[in-house]
C-alpha atoms as a PDB file:
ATOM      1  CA  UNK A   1      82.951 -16.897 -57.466  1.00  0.00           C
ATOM      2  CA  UNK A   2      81.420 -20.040 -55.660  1.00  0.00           C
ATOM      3  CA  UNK A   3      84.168 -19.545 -53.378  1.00  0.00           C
ATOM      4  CA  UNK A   4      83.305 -16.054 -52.171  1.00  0.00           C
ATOM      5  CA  UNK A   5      79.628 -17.117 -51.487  1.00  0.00           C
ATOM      6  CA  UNK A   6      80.184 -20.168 -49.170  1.00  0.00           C
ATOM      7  CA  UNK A   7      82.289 -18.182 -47.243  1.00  0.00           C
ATOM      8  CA  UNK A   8      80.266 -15.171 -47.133  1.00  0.00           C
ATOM      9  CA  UNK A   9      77.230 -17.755 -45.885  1.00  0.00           C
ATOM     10  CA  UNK A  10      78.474 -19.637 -43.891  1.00  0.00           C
ATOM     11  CA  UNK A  11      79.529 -17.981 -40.818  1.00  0.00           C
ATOM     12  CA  UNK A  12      76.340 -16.510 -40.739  1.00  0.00           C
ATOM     13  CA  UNK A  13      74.905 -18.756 -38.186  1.00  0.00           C
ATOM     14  CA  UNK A  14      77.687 -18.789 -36.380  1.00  0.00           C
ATOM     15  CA  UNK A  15      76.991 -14.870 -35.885  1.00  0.00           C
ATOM     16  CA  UNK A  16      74.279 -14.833 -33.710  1.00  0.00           C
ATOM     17  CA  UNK A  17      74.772 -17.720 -31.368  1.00  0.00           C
ATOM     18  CA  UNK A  18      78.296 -17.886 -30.085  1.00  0.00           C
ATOM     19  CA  UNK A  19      78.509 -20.576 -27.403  1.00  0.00           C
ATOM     20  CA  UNK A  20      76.170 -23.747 -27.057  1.00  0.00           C
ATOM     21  CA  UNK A  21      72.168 -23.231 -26.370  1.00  0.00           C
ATOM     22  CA  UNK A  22      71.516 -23.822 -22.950  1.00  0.00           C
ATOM     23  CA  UNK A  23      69.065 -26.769 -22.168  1.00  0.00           C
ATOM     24  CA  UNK A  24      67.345 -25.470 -19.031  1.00  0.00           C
ATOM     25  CA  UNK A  25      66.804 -23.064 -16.753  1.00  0.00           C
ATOM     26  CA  UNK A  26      70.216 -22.649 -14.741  1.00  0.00           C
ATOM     27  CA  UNK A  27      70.372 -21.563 -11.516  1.00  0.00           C
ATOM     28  CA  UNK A  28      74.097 -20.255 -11.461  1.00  0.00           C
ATOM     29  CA  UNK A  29      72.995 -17.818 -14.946  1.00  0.00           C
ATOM     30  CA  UNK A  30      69.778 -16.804 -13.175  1.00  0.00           C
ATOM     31  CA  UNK A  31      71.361 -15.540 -10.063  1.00  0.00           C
ATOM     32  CA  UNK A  32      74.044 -13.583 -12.172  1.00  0.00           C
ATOM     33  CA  UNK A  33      71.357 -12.144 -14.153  1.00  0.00           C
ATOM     34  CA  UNK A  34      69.485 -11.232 -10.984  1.00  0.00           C
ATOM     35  CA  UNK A  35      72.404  -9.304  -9.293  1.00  0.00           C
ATOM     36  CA  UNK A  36      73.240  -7.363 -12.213  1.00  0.00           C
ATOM     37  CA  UNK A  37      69.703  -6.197 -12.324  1.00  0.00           C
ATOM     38  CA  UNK A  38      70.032  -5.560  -8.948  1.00  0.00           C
ATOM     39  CA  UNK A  39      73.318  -3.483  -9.002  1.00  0.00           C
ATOM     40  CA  UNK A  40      71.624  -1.084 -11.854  1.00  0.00           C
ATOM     41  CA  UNK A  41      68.951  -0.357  -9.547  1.00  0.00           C
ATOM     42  CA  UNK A  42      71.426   0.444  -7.030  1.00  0.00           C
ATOM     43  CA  UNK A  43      72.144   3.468  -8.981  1.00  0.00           C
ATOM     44  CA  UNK A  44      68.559   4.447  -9.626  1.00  0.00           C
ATOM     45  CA  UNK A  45      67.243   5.539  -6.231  1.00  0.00           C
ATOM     46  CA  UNK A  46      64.213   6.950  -7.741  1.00  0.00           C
ATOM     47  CA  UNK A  47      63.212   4.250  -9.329  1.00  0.00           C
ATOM     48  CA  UNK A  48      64.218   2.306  -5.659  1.00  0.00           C
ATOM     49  CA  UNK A  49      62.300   5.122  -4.100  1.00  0.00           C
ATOM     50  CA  UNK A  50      59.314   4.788  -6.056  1.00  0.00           C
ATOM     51  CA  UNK A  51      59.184   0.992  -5.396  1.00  0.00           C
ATOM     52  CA  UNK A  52      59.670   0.981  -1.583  1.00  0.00           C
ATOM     53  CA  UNK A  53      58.005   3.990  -0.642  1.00  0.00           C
ATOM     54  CA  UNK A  54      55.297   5.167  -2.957  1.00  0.00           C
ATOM     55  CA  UNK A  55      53.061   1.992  -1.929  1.00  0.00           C
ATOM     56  CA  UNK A  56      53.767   3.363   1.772  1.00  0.00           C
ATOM     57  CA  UNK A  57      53.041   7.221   0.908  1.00  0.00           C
ATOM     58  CA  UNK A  58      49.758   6.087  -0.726  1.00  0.00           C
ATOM     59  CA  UNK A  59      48.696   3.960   2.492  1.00  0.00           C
ATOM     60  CA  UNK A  60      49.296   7.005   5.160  1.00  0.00           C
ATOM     61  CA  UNK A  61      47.387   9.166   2.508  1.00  0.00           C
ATOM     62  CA  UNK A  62      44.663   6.526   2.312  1.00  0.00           C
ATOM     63  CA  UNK A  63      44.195   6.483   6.270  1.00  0.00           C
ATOM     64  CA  UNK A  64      43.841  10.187   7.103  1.00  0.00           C
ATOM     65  CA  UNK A  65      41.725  10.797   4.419  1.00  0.00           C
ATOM     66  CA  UNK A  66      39.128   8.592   5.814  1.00  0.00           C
ATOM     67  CA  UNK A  67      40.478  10.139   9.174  1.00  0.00           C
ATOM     68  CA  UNK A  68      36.874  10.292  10.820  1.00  0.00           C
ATOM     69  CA  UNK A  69      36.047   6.883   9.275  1.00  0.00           C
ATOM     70  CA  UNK A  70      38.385   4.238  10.492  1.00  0.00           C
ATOM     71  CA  UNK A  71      35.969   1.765   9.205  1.00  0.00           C
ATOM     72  CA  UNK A  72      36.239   2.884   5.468  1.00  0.00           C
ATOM     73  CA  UNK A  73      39.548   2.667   5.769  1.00  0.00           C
ATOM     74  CA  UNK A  74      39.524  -0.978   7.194  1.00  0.00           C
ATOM     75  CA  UNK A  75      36.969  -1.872   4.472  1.00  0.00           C
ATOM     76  CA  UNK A  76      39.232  -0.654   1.679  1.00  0.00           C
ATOM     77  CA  UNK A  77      43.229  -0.509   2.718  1.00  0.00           C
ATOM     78  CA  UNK A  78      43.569  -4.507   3.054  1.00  0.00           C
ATOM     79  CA  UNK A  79      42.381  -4.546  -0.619  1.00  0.00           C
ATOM     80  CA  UNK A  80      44.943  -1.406  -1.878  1.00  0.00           C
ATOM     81  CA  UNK A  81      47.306  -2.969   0.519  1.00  0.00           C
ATOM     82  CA  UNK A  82      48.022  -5.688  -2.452  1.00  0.00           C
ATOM     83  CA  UNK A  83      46.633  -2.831  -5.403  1.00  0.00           C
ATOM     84  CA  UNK A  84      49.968  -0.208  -4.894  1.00  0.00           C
ATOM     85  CA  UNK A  85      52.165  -2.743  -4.824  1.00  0.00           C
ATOM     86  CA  UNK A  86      50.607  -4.359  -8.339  1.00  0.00           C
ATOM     87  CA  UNK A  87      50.442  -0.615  -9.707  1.00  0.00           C
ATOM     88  CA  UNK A  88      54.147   0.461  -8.642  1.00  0.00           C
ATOM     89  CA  UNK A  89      55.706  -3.116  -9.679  1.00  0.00           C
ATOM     90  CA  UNK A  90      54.329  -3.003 -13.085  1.00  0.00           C
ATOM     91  CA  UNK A  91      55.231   0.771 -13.952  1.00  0.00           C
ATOM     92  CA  UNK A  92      58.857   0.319 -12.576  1.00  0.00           C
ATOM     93  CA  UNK A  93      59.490  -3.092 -14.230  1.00  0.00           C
ATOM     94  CA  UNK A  94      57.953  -2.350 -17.415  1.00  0.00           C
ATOM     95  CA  UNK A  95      59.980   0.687 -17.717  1.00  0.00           C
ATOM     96  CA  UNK A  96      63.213  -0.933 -16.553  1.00  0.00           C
ATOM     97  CA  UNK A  97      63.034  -3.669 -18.726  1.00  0.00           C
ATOM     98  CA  UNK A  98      62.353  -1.250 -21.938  1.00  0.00           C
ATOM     99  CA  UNK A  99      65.761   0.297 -21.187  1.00  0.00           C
ATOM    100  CA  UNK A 100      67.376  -2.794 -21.404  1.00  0.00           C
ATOM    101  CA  UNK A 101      65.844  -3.739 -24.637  1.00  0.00           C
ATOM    102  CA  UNK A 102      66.193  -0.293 -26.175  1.00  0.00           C
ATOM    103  CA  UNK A 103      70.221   0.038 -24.667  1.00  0.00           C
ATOM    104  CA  UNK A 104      71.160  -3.130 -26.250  1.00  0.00           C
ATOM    105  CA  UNK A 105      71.563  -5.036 -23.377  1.00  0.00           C
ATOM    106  CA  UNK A 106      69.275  -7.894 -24.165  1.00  0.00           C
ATOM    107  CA  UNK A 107      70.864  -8.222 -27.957  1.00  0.00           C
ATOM    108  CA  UNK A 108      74.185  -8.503 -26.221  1.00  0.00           C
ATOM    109  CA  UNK A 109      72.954 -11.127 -23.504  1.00  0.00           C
ATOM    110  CA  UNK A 110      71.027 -12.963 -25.908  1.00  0.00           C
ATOM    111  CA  UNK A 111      73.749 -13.155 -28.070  1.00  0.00           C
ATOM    112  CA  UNK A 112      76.202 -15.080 -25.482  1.00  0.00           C
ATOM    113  CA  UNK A 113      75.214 -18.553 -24.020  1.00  0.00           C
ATOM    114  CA  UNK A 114      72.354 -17.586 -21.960  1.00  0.00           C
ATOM    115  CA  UNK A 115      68.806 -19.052 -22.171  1.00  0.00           C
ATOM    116  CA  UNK A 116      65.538 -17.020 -22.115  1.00  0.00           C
ATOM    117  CA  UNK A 117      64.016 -18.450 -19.435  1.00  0.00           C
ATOM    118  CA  UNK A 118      67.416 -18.056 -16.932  1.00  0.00           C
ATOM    119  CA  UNK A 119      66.735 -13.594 -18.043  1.00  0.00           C
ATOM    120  CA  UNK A 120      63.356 -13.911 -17.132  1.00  0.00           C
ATOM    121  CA  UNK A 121      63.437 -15.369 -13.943  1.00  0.00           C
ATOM    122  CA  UNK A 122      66.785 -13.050 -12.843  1.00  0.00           C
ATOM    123  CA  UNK A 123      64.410 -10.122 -13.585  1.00  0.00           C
ATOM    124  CA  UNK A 124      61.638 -11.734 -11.914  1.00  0.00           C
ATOM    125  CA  UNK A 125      64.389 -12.567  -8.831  1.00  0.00           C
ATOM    126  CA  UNK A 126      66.156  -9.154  -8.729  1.00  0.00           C
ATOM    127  CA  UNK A 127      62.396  -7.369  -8.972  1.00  0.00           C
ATOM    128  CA  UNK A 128      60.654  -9.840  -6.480  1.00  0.00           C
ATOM    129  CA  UNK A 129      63.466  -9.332  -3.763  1.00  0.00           C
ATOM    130  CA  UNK A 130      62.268  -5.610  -3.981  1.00  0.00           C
ATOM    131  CA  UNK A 131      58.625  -6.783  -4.035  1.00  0.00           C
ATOM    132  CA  UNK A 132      59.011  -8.683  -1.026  1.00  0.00           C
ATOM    133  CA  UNK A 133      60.533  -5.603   1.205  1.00  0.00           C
ATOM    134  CA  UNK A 134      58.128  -3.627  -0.588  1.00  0.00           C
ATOM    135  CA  UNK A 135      54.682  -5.686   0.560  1.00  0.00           C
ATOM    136  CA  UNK A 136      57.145  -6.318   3.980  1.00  0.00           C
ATOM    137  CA  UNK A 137      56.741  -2.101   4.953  1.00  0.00           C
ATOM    138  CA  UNK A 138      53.536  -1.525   3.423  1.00  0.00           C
ATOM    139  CA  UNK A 139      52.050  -4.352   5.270  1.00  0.00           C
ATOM    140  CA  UNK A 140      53.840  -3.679   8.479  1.00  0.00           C
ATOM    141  CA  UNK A 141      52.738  -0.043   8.001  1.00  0.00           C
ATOM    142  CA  UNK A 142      48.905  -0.491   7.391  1.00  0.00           C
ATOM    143  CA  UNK A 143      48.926  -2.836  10.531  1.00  0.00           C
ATOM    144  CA  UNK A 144      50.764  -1.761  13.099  1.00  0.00           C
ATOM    145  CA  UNK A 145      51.216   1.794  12.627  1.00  0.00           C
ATOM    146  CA  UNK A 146      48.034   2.914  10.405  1.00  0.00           C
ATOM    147  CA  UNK A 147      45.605   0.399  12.647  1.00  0.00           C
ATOM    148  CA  UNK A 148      44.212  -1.347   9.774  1.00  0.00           C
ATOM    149  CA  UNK A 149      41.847  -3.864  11.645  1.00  0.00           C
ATOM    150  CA  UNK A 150      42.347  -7.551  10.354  1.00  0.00           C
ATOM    151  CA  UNK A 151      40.403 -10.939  10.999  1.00  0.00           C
ATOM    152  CA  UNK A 152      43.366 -13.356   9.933  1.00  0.00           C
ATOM    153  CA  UNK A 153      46.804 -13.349  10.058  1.00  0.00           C
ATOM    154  CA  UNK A 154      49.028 -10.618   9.199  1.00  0.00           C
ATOM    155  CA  UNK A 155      51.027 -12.948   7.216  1.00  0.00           C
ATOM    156  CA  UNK A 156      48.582 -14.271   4.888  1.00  0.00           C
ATOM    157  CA  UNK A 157      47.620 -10.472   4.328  1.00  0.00           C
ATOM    158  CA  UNK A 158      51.797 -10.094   3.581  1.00  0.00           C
ATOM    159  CA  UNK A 159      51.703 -13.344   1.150  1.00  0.00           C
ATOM    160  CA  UNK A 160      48.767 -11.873  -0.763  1.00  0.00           C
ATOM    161  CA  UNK A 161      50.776  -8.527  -1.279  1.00  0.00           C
ATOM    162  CA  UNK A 162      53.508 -10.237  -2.125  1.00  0.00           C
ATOM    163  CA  UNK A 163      51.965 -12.088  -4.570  1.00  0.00           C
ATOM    164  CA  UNK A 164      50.053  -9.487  -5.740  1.00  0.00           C
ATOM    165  CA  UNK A 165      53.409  -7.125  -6.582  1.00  0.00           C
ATOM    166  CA  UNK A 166      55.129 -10.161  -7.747  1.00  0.00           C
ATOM    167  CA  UNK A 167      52.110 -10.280 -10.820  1.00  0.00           C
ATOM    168  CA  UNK A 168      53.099  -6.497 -11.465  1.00  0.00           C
ATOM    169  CA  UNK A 169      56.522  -7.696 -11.791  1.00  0.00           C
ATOM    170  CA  UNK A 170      55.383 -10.265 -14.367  1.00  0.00           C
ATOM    171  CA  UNK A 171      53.226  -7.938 -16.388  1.00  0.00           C
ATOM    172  CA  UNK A 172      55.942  -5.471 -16.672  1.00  0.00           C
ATOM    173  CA  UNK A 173      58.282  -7.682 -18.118  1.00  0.00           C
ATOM    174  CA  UNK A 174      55.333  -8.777 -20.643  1.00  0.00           C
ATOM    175  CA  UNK A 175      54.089  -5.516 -21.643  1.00  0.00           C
ATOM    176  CA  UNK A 176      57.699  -4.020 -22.209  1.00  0.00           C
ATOM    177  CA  UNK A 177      58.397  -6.370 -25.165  1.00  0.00           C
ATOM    178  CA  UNK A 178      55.649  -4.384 -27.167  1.00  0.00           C
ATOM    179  CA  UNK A 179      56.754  -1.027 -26.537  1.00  0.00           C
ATOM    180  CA  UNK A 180      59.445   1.238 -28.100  1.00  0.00           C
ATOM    181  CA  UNK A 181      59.814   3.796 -25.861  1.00  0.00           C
ATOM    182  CA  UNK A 182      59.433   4.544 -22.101  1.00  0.00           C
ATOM    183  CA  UNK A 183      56.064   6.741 -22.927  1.00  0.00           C
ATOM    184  CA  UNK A 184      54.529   3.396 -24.620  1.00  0.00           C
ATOM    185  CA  UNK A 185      55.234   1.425 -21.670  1.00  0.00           C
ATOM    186  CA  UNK A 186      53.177   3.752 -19.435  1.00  0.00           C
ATOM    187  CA  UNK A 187      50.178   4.135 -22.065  1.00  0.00           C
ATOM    188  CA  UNK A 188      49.952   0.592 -21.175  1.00  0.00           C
ATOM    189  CA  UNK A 189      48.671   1.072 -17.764  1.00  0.00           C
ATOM    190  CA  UNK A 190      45.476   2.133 -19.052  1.00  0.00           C
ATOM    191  CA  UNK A 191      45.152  -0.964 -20.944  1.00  0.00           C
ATOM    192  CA  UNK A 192      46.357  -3.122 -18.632  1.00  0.00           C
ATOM    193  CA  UNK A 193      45.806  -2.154 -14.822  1.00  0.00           C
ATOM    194  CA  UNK A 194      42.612   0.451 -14.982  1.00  0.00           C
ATOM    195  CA  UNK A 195      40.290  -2.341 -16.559  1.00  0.00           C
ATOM    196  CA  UNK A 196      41.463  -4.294 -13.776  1.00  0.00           C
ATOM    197  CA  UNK A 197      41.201  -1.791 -10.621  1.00  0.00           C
ATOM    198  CA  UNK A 198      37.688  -0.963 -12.303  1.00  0.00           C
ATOM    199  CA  UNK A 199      36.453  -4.540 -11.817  1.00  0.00           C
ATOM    200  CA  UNK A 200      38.421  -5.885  -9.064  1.00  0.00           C
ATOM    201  CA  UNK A 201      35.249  -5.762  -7.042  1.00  0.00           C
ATOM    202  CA  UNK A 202      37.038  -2.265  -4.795  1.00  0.00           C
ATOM    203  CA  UNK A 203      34.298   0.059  -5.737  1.00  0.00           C
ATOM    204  CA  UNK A 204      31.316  -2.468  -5.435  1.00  0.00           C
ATOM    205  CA  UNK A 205      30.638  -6.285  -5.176  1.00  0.00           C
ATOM    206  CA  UNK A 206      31.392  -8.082  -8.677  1.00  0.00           C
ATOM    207  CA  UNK A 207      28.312 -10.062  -8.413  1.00  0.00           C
ATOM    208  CA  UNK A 208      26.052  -6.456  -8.167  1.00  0.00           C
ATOM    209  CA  UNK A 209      27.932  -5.847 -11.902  1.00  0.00           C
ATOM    210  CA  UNK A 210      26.193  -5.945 -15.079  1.00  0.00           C
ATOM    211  CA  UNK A 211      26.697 -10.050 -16.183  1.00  0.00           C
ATOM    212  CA  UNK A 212      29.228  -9.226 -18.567  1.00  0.00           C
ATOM    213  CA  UNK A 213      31.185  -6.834 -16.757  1.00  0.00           C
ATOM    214  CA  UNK A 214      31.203  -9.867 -14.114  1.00  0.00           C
ATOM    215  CA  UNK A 215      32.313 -12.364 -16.438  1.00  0.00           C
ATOM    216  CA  UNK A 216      35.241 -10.153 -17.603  1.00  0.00           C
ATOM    217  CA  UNK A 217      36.248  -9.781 -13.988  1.00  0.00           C
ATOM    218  CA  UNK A 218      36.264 -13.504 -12.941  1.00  0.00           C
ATOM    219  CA  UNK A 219      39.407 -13.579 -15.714  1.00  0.00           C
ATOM    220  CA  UNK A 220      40.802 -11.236 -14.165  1.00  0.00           C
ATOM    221  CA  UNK A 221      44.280 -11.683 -11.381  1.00  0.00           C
ATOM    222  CA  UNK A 222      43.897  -8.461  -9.692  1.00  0.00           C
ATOM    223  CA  UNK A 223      39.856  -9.775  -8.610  1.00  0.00           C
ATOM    224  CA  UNK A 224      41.236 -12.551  -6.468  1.00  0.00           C
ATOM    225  CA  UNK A 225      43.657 -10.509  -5.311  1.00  0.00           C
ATOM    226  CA  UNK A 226      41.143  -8.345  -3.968  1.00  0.00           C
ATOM    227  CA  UNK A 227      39.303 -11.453  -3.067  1.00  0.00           C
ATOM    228  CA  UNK A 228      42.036 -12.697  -1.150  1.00  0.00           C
ATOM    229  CA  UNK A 229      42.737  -9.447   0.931  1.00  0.00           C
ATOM    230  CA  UNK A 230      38.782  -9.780   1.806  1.00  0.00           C
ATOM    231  CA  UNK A 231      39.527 -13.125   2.855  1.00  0.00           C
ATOM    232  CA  UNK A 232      41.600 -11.924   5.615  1.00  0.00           C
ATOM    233  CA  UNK A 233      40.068  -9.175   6.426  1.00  0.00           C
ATOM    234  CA  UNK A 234      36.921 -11.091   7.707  1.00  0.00           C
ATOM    235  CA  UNK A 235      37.983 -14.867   8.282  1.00  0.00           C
ATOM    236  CA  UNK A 236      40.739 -15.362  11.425  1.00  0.00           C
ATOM    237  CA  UNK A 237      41.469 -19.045   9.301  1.00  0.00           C
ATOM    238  CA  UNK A 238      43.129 -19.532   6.087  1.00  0.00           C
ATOM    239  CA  UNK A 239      39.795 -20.856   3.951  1.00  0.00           C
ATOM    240  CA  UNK A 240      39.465 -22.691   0.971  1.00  0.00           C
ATOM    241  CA  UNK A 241      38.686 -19.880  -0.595  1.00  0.00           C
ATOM    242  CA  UNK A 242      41.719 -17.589  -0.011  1.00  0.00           C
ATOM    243  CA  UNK A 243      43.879 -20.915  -0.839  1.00  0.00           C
ATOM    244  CA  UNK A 244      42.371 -20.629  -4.485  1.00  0.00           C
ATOM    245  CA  UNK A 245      42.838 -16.907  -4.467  1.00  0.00           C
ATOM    246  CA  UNK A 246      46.350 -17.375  -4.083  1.00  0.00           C
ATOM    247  CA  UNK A 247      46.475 -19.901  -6.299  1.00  0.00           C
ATOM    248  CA  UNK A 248      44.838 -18.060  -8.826  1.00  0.00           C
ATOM    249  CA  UNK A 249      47.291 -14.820  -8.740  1.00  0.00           C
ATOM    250  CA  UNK A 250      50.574 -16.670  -8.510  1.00  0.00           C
ATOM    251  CA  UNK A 251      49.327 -19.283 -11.303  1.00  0.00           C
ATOM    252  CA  UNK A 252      48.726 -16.189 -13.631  1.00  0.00           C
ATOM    253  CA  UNK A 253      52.040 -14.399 -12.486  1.00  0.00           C
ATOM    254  CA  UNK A 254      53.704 -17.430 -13.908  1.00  0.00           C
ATOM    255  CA  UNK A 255      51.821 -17.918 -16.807  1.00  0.00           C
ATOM    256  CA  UNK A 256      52.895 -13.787 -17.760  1.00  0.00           C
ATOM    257  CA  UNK A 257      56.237 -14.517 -17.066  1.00  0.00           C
ATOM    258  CA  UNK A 258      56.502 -17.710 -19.262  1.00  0.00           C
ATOM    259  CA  UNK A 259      54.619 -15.464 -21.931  1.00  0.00           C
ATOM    260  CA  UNK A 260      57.522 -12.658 -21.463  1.00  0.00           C
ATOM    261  CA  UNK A 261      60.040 -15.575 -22.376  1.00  0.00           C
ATOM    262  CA  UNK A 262      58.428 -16.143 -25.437  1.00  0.00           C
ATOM    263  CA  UNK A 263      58.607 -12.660 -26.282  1.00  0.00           C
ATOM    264  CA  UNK A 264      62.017 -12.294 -25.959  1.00  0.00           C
ATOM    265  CA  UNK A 265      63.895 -12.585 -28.956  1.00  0.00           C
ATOM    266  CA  UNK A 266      66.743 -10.682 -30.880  1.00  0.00           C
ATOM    267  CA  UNK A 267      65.265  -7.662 -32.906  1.00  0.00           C
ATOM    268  CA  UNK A 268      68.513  -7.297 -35.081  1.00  0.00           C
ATOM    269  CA  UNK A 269      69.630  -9.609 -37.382  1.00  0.00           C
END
């Protein structure tokens, strides 16, 4: 009888971790994890589509509908030139990611010798390689085809975008660990990104805000973001304060992606 039990017991640990824990983040696991993510969305070209172009789409809609206002459209498409990307990131990611979990894919790669953090930065790899050819054609687009009249440097209106879709990246991995079901990940975008786009400062000046509303935009990513692209749009320098912009985004991109690794756990036993 004592027999039976110890050996019932005690391969049970044995069970869900098969090789040794890895120590650190490897680079070798995180680019293998990034170009398998990246050859499944090879066979999703509407998901690819949606990515790339949408941001694009949006951009050329943007411009002629402010067709006999060239200024509005000036005023307003340096800031949705780093918004779309955020939006398109975070729905395509989130969704992505919640197929993976709800496929089995993550049990079986968290059951092999694999560490959290060398997932979450292949996702964040595989996704921010699309990000950056993403904010590469949108920006290139708004400039140089759609006339979108800048102070600064194209480039540091391209590093903001890219930032900016790289923190959609990170909040879709975050937000898919608490839903069950692709329709859950999308009812988070009202949670998540329509506070934000509300007080990002597009639709009026933060500071003409009621004081609370204010305060609960200076937490906010997506208000420097905006910040940033204003930046640009009126300084031909980098300033101090697009530096801390920047900062300030890419600082809270990481911080949501180290939260997503500490969501990511085994939800069988």
């Amino acid at each position: 009888m004592s027999t039976t039990t110890t050996s019932t017991t005690a391969p049970r640990p044995t069970s869900t971790h098969t090789g040794p824990r890895p120590s650190a983040i490897s680079l070798s696991r995180t680019t293998a994890t990034a170009a398998r993510v990246l050859r499944q969305l090879r066979h999703d070209p509407r998901s690819i589509a949606l990515m790339i172009l949408i941001p694009c789409v949006m951009l050329v809609l943007l411009r002629y509908v402010f067709d006999g206002s060239p200024r509005t459209f000036d005023s307003i498409g340096a800031s949705l030139l780093g918004i779309f990307p955020l939006i398109t990131m975070f729905l395509v990611t989130s969704i992505a990611t919640l197929r993976e979990r709800t496929s089995g894919t993550l049990e079986r790669l968290l059951a092999m010798p694999l560490g959290k953090g060398d997932l979450i930065a292949g996702y964040a790899l595989a996704f921010g390689a699309l990000a950056i050819i993403q904010s590469a054609l949108a920006t290139g687009l708004a400039i140089w085809f759609l006339g979108l009249d800048v102070t600064g440097s194209p480039w540091l209106l391209l590093l903001v975008a890219l930032l900016d879709a790289l923190l959609g990246t990170a909040l879709g991995l975050f937000v898919s660990a608490f839903a069950s079901s692709e329709f859950q990940a999308v009812q988070f975008m009202p949670a998540v990104i329509f506070p934000q786009l509300l007080l990002c400062g597009l639709f009026t000046p933060r500071p003409n805000m009621h004081p609370v509303l204010e305060a609960i935009s200076n937490v906010l990513p997506m208000s420097y973001a905006v910040d940033g692209m204003n930046e640009v749009l009126k300084h031909t320098d980098m300033t101090a304060t697009f530096v801390r912009d920047a900062l300030i985004v890419a600082g809270c991109a990481l911080l949501v992606l180290t939260l997503g690794a500490a969501t990511l756990r085994r939800r069988t036993a």
